[in-house]
N, C-alpha and C. Protein backbone atom coordinates (compact mmCIF):
# COMPACT_ATOMS: atom_id res chain seq x y z
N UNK A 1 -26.03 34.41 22.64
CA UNK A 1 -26.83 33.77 23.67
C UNK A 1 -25.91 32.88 24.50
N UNK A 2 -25.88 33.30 26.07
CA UNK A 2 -24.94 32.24 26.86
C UNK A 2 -25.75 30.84 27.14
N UNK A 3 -25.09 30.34 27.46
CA UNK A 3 -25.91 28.79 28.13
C UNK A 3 -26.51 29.01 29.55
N UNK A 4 -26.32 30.11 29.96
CA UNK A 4 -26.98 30.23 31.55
C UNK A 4 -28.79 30.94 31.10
N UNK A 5 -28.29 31.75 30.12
CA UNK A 5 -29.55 32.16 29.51
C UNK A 5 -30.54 31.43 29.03
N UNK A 6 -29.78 30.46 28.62
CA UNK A 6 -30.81 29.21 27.26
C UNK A 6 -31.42 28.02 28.34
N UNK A 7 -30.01 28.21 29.67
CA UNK A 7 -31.02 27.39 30.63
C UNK A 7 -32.09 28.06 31.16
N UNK A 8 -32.13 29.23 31.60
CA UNK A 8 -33.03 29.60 32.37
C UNK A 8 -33.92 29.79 31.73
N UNK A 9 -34.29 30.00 29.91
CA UNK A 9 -35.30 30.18 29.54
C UNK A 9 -35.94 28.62 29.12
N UNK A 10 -34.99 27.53 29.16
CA UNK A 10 -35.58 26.29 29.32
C UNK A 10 -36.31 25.84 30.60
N UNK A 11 -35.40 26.25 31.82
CA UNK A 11 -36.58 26.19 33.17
C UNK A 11 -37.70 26.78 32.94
N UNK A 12 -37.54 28.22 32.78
CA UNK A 12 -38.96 29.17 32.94
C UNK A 12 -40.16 28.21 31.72
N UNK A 13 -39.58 28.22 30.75
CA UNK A 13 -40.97 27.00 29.87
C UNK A 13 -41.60 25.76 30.41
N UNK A 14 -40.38 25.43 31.16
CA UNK A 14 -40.74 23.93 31.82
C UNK A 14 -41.79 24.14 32.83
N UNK A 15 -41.37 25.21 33.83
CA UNK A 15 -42.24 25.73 35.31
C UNK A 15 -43.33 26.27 34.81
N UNK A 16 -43.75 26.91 33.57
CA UNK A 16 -45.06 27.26 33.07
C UNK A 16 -45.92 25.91 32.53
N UNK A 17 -45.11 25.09 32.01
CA UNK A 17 -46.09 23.58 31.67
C UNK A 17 -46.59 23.85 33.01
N UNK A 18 -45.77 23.22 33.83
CA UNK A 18 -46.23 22.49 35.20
C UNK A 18 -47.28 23.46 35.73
N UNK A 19 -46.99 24.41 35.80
CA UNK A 19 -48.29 25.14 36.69
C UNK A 19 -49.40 24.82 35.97
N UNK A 20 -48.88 25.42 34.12
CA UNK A 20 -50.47 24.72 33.66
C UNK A 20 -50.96 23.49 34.21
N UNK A 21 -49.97 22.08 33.84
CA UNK A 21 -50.50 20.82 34.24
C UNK A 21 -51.28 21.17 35.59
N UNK A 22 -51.04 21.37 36.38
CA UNK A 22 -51.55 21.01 37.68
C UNK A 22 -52.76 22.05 38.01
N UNK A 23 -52.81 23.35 37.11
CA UNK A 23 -54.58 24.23 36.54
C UNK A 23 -55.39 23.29 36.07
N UNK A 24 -54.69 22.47 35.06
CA UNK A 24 -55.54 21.63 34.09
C UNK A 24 -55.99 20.44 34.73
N UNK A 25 -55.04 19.88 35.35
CA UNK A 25 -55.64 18.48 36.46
C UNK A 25 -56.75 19.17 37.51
N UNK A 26 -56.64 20.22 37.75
CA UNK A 26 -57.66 20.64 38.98
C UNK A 26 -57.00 19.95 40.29
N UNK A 27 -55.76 19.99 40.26
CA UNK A 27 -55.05 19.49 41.41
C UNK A 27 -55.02 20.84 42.25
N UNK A 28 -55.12 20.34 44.25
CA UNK A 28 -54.75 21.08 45.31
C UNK A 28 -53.04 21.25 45.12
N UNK A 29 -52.56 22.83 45.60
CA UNK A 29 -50.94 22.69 45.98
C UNK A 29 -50.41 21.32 46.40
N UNK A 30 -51.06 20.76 47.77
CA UNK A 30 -50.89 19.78 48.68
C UNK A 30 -50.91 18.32 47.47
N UNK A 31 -51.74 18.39 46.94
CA UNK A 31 -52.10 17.14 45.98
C UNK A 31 -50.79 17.54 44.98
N UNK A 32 -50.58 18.46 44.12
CA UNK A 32 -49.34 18.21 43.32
C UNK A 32 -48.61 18.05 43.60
N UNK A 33 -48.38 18.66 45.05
CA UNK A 33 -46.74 18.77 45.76
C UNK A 33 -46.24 17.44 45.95
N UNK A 34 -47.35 16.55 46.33
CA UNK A 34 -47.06 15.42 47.05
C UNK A 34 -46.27 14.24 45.79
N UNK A 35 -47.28 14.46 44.79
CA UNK A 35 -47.05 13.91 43.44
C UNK A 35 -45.75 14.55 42.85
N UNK A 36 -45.29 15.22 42.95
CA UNK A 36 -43.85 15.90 42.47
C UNK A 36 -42.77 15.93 43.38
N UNK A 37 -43.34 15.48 44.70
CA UNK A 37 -42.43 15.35 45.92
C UNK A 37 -41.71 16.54 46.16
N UNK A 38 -42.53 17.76 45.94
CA UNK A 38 -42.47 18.95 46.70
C UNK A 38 -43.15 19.15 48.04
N UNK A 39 -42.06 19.85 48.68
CA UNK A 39 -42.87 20.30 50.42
C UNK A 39 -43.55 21.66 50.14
N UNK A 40 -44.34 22.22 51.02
CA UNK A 40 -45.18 23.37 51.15
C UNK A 40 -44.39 24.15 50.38
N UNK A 41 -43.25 24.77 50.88
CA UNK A 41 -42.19 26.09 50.46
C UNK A 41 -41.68 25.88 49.12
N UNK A 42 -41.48 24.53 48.87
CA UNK A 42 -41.07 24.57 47.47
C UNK A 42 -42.36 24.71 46.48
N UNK A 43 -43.47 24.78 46.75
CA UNK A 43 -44.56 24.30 46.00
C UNK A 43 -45.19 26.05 45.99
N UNK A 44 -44.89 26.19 47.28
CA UNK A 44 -44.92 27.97 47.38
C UNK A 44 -44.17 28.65 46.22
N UNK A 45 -42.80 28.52 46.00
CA UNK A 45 -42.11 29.19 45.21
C UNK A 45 -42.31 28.89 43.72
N UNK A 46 -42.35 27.54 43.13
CA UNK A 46 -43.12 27.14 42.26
C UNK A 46 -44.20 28.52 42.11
N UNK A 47 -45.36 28.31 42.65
CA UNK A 47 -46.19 28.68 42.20
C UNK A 47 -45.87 30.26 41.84
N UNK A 48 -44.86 30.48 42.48
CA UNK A 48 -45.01 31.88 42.60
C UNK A 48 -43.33 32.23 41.34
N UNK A 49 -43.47 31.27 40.21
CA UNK A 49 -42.32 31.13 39.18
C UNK A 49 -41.42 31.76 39.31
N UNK A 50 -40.64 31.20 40.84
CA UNK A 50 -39.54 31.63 41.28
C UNK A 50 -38.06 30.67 40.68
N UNK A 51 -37.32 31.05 40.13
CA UNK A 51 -36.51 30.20 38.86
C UNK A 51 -35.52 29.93 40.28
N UNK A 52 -35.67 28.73 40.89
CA UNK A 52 -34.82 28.30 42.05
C UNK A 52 -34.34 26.89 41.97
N UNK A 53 -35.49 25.99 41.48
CA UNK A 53 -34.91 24.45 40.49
C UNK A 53 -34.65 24.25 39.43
N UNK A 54 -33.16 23.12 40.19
CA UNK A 54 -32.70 22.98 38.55
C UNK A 54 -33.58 22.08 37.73
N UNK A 55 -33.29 22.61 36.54
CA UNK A 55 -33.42 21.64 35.10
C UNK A 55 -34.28 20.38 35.07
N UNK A 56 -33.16 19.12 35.85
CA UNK A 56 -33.72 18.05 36.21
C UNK A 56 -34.44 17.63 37.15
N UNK A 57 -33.84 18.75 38.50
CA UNK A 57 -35.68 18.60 39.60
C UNK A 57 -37.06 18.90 39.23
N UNK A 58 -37.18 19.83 38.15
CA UNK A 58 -38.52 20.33 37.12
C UNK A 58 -38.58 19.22 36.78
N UNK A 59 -37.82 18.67 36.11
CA UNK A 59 -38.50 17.31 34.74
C UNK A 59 -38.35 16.25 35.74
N UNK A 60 -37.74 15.93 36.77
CA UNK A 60 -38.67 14.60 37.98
C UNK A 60 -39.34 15.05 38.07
N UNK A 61 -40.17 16.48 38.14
CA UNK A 61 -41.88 16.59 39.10
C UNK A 61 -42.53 16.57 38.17
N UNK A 62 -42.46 16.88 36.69
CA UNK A 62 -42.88 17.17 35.95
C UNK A 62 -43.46 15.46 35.40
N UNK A 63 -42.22 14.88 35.59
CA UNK A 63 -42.92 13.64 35.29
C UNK A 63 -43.94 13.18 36.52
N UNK A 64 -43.74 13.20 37.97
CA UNK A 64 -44.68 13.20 39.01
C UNK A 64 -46.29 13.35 38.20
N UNK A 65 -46.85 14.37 37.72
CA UNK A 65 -48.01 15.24 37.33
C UNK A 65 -48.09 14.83 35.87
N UNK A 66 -47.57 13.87 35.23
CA UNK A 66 -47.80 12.94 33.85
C UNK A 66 -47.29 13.73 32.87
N UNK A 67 -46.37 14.86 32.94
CA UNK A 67 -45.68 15.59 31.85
C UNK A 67 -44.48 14.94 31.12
N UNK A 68 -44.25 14.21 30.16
CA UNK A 68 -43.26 13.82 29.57
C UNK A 68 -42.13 14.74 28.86
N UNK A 69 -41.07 14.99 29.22
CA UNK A 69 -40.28 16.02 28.99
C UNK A 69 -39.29 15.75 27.84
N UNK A 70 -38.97 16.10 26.72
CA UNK A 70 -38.00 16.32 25.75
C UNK A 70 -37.09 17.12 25.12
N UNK A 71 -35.92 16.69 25.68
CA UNK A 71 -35.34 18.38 25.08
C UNK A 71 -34.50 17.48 23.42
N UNK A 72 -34.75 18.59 22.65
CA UNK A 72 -33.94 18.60 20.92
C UNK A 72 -32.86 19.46 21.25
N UNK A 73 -31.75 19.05 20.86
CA UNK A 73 -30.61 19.97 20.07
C UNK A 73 -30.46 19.98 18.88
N UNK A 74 -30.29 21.10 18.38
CA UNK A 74 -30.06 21.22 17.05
C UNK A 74 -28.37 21.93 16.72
N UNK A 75 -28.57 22.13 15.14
CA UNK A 75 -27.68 22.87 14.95
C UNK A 75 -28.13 23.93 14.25
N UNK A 76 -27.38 25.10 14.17
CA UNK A 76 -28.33 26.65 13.72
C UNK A 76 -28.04 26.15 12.48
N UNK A 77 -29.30 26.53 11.66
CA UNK A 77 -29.68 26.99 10.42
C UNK A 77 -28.25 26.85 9.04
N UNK A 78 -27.98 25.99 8.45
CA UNK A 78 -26.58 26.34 7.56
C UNK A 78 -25.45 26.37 8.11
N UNK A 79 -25.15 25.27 9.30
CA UNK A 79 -24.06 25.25 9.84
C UNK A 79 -23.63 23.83 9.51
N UNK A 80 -22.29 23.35 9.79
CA UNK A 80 -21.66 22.35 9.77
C UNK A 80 -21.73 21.49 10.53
């Protein structure tokens, strides 16, 4: 597993909270966007789980829309 992989499957989890969050708030595009300090196009692509922000622009909006974000590292299973 590369690290470009492990990021992008950490974005893609993160961008699925958020869409949930903002299903679950019953928030407008316009109303989350504003709260995550996304414009129209970015809020467009968002929705449409286009993997285009990084990492930490997800987890500022994410906190925007009351999502508290945590990432764990570990170490594999029986390692040193």
């Amino acid at each position: 597993m590369d690290d470009e992989s492990q990021s992008a499957r950490l974005r893609a989890h993160l961008r699925e909270r958020i869409i949930d969050r903002i299903a679950d708030l019953k928030m407008t595009r316009h109303a989350a966007g504003e709260a995550m300090g996304f414009n129209k196009s970015q809020m467009s692509r968002l929705m449409a789980n286009e993997d285009v922000f990084s990492f930490d622009r997800l987890a500022d909006a994410a906190e925007g829309i009351g999502l508290n974000v945590r990432v764990t590292a570990t170490r594999p299973w029986g390692s040193e």
